[in-house]
N, C-alpha and C. Protein backbone atom coordinates (compact mmCIF):
# COMPACT_ATOMS: atom_id res chain seq x y z
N UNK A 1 102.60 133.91 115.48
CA UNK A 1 103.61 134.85 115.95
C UNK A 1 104.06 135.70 114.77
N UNK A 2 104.48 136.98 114.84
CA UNK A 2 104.78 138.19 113.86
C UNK A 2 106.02 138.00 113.83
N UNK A 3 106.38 138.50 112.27
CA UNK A 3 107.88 138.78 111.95
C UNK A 3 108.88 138.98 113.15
N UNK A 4 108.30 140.24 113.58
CA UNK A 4 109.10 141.31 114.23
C UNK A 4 109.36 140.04 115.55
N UNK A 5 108.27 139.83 116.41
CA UNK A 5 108.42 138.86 117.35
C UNK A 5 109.71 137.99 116.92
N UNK A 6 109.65 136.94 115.95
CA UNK A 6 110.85 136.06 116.00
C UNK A 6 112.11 137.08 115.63
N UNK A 7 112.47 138.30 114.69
CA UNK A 7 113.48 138.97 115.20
C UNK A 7 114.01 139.61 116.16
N UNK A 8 113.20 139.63 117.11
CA UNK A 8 113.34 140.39 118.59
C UNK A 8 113.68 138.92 119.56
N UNK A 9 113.14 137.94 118.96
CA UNK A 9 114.07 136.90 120.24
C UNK A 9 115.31 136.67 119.39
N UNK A 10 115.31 136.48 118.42
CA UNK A 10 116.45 136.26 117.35
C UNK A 10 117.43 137.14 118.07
N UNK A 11 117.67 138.68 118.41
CA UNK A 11 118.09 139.61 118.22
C UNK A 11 118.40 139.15 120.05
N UNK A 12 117.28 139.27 120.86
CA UNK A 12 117.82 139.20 122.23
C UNK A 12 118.81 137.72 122.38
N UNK A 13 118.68 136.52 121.69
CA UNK A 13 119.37 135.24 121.97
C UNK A 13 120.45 135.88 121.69
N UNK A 14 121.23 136.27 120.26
CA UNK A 14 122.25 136.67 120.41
C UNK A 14 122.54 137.89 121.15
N UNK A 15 122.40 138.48 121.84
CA UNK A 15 122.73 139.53 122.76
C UNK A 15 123.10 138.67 124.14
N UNK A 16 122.07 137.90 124.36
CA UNK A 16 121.81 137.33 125.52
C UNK A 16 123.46 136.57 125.81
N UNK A 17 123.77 135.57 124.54
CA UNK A 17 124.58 134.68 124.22
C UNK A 17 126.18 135.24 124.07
N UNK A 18 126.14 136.37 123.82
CA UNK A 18 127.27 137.02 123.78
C UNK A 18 127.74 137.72 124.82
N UNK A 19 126.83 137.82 125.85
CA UNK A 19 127.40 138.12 127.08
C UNK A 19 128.00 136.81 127.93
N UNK A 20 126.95 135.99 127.63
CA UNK A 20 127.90 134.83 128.45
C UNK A 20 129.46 134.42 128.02
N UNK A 21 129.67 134.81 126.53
CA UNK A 21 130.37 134.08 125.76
C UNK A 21 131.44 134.98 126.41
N UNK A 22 131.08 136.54 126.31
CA UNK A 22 131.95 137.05 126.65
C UNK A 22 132.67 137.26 128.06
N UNK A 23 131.73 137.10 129.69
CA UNK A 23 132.21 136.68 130.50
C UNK A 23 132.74 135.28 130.73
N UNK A 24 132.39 134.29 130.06
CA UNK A 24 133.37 133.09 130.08
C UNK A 24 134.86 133.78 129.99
N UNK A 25 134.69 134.07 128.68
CA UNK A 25 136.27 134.21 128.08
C UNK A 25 137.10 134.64 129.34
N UNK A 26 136.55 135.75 129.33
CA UNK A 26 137.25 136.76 130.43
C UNK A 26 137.89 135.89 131.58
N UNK A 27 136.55 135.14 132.45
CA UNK A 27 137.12 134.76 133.49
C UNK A 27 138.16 133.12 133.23
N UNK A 28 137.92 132.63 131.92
CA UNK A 28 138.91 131.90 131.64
C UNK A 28 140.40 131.90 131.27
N UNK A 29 140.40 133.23 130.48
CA UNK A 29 141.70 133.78 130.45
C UNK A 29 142.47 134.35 131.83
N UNK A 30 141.37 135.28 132.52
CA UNK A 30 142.50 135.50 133.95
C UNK A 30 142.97 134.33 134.55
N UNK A 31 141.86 132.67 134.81
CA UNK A 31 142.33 131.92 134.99
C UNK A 31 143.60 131.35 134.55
N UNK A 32 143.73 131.37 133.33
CA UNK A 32 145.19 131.07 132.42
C UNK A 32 146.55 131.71 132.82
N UNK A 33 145.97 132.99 132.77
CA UNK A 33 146.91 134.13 133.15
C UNK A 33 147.52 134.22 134.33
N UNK A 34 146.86 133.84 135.48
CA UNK A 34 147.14 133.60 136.68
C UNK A 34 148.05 132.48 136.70
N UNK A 35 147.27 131.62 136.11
CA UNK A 35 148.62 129.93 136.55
C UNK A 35 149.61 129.26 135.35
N UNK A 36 149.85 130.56 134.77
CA UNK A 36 150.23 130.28 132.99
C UNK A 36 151.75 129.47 133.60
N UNK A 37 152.11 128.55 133.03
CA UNK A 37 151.66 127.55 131.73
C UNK A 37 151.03 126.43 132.00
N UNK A 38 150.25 126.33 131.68
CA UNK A 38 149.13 124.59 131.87
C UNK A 38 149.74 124.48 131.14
N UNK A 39 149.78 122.45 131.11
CA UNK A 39 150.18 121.70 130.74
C UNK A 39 148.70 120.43 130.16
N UNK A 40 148.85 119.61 129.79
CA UNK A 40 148.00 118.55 129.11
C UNK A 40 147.25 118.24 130.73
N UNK A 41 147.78 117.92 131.59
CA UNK A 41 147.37 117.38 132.85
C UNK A 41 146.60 118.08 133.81
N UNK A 42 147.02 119.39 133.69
CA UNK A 42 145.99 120.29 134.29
C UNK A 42 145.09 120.99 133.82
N UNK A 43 145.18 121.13 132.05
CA UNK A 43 143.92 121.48 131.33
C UNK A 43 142.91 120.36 132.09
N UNK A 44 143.01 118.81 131.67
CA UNK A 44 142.43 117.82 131.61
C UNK A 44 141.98 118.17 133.05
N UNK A 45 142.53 118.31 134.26
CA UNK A 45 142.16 117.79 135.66
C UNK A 45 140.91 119.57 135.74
N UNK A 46 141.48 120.59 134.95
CA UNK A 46 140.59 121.43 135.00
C UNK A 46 139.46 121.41 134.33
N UNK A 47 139.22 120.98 133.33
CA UNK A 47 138.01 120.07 132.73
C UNK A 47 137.41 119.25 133.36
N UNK A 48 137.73 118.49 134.21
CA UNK A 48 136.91 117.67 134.88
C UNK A 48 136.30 117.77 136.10
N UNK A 49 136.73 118.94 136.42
CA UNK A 49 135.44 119.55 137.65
C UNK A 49 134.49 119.63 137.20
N UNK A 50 133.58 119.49 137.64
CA UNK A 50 131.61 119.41 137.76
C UNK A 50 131.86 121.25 137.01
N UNK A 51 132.27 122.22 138.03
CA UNK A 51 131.02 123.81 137.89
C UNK A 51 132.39 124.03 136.44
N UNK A 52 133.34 123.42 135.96
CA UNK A 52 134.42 124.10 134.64
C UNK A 52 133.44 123.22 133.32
N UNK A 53 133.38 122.03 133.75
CA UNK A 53 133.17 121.36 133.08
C UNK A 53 131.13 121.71 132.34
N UNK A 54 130.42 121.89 133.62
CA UNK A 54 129.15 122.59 132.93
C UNK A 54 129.25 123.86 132.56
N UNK A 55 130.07 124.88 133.05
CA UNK A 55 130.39 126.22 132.03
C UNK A 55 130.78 125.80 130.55
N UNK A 56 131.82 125.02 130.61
CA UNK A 56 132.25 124.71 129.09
C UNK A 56 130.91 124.53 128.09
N UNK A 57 130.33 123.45 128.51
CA UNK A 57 129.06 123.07 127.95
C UNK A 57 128.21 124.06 127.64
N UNK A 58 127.88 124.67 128.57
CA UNK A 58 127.01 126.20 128.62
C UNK A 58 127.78 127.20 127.01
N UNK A 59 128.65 127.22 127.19
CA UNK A 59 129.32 128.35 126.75
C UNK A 59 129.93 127.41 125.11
N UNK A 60 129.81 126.30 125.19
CA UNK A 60 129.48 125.52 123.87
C UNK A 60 128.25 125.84 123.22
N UNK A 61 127.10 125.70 124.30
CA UNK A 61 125.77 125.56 123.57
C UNK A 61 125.72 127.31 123.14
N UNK A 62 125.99 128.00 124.17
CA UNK A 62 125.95 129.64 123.54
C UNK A 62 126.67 130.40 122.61
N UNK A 63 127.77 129.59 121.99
CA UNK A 63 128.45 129.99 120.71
C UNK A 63 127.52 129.30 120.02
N UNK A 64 127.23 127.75 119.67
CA UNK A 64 126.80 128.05 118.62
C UNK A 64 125.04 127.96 118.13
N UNK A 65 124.30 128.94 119.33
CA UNK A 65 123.16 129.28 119.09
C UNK A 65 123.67 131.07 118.68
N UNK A 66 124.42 131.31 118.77
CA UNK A 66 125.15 132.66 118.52
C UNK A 66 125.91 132.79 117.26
N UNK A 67 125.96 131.40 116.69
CA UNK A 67 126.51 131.16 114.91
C UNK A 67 125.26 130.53 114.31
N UNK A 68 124.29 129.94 114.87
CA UNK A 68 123.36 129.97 114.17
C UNK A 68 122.62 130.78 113.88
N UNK A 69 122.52 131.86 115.00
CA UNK A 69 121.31 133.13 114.48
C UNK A 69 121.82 133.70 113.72
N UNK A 70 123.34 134.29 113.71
CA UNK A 70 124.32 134.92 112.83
C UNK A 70 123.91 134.44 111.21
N UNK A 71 124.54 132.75 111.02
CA UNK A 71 124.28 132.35 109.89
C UNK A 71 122.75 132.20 109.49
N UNK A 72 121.94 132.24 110.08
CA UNK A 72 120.50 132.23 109.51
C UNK A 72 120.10 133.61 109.27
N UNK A 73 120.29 134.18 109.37
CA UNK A 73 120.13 135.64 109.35
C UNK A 73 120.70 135.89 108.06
N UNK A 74 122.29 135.72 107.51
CA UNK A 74 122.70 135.80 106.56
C UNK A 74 122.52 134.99 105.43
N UNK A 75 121.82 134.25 106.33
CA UNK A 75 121.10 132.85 104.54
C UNK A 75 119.71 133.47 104.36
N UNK A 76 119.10 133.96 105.41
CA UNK A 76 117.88 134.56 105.10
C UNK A 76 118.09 135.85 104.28
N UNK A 77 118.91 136.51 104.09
CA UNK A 77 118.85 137.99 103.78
C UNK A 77 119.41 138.12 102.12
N UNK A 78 120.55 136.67 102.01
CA UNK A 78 121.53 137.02 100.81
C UNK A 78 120.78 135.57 100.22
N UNK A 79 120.19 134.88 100.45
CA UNK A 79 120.46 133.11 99.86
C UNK A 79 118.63 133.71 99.02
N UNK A 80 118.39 134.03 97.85
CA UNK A 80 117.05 133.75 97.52
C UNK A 80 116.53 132.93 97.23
N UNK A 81 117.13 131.66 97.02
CA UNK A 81 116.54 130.42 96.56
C UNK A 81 116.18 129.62 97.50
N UNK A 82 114.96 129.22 97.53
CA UNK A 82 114.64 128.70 98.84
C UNK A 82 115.26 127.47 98.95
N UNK A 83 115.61 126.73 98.12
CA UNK A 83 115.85 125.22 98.20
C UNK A 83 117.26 125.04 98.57
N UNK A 84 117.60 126.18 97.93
CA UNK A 84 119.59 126.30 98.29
C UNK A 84 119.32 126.82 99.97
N UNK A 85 118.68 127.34 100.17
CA UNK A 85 118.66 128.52 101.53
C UNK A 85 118.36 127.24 102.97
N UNK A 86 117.40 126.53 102.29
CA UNK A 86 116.99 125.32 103.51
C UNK A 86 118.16 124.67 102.79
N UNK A 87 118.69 123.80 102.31
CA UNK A 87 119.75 123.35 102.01
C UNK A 87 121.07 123.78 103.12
N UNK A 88 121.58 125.09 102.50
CA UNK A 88 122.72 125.09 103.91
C UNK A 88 122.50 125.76 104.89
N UNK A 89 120.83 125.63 105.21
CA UNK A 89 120.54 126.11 106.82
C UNK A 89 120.46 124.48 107.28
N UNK A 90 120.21 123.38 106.59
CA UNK A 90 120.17 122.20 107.29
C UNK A 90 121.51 122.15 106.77
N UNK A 91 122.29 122.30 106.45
CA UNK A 91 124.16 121.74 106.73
C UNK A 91 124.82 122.33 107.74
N UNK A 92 124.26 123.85 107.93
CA UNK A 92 124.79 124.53 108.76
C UNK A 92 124.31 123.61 110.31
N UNK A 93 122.98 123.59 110.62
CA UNK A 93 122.11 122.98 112.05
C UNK A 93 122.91 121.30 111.89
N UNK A 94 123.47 120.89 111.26
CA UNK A 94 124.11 119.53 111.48
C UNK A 94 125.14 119.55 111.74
N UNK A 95 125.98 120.77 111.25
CA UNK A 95 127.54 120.70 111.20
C UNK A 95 127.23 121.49 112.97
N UNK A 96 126.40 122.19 113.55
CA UNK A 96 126.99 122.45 114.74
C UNK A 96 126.53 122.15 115.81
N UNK A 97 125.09 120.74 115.23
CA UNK A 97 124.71 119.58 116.41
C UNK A 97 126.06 119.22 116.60
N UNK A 98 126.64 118.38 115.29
CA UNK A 98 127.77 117.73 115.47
C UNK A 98 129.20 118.07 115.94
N UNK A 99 129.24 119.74 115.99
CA UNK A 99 129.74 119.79 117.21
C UNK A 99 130.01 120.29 118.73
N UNK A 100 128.74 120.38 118.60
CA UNK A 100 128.02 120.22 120.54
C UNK A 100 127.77 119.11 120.93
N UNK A 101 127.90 117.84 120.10
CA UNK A 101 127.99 116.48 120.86
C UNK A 101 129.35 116.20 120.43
N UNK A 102 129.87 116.48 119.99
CA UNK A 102 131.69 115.93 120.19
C UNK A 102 132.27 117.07 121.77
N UNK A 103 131.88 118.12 121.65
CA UNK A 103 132.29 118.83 122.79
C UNK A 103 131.80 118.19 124.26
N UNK A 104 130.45 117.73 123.77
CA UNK A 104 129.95 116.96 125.33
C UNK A 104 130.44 115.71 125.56
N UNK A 105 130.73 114.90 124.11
CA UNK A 105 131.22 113.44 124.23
C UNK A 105 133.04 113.94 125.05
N UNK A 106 133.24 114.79 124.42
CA UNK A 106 135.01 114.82 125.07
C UNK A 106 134.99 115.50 126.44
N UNK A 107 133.71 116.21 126.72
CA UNK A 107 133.93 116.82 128.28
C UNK A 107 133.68 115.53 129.34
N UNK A 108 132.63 114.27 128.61
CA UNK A 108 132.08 113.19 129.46
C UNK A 108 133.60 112.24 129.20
N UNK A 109 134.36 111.77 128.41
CA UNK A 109 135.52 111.18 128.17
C UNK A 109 136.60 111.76 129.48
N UNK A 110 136.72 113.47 129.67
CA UNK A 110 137.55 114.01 130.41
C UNK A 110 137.07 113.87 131.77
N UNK A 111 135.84 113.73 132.22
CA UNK A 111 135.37 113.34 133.61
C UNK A 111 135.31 111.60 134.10
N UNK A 112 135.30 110.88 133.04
CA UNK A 112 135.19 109.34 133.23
C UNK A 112 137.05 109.39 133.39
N UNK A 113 137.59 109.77 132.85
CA UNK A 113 138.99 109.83 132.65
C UNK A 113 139.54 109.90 134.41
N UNK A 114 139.07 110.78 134.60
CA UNK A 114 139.42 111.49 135.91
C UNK A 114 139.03 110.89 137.26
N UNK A 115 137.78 109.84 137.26
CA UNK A 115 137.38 109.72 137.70
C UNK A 115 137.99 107.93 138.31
N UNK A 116 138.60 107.78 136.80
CA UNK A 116 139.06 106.12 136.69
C UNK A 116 140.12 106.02 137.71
């Protein structure tokens, strides 16, 4: 596969990713806005619907495939040392496995919760 190829999916993921990110927001805030002020009990009971609870997830995994292309892009362009460059491209890909499984471990905590 050619350069250009992996910058053109590079380039469409984040495009792609920032639209979702950005209709989440949207329709999460009118949600807010509409029933303002949640409280601890109805964040939680709103988290634990099935279609809130797989948007969240969705829109977890699409921020940070949308901070990874960002930050790889900028370790690729400014970082010349290769060893430093794979260095905090693997700190960066750990620090934001680790947290897309704390976001899924606390969305599965908020549905077992709910469910008890």
């Amino acid at each position: 596969m050619s350069r250009a190829a992996q910058g053109l999916r590079a380039w469409l993921l984040q495009r792609f990713t920032a639209i979702y990110l950005g209709v989440y927001l949207v329709l999460v805030l009118a949600y807010v806005g509409y029933r303002a002020p949640l409280g601890y009990e109805q964040w939680r009971s709103l988290l634990a619907q099935p279609m809130m609870s797989i948007s969240t997830a969705l829109f977890t995994l699409a921020m940070l495939l949308h901070a990874w292309v960002g930050v790889r892009d900028v370790l690729m362009d400014y970082v010349h040392a290769v060893w430093l460059r794979l260095m905090l491209m693997a700190a960066s890909a750990l620090m934001l496995l680790a947290s897309l499984l704390w976001v899924l471990r606390s969305l599965a905590l908020v549905a077992a919760l709910d469910n008890a």
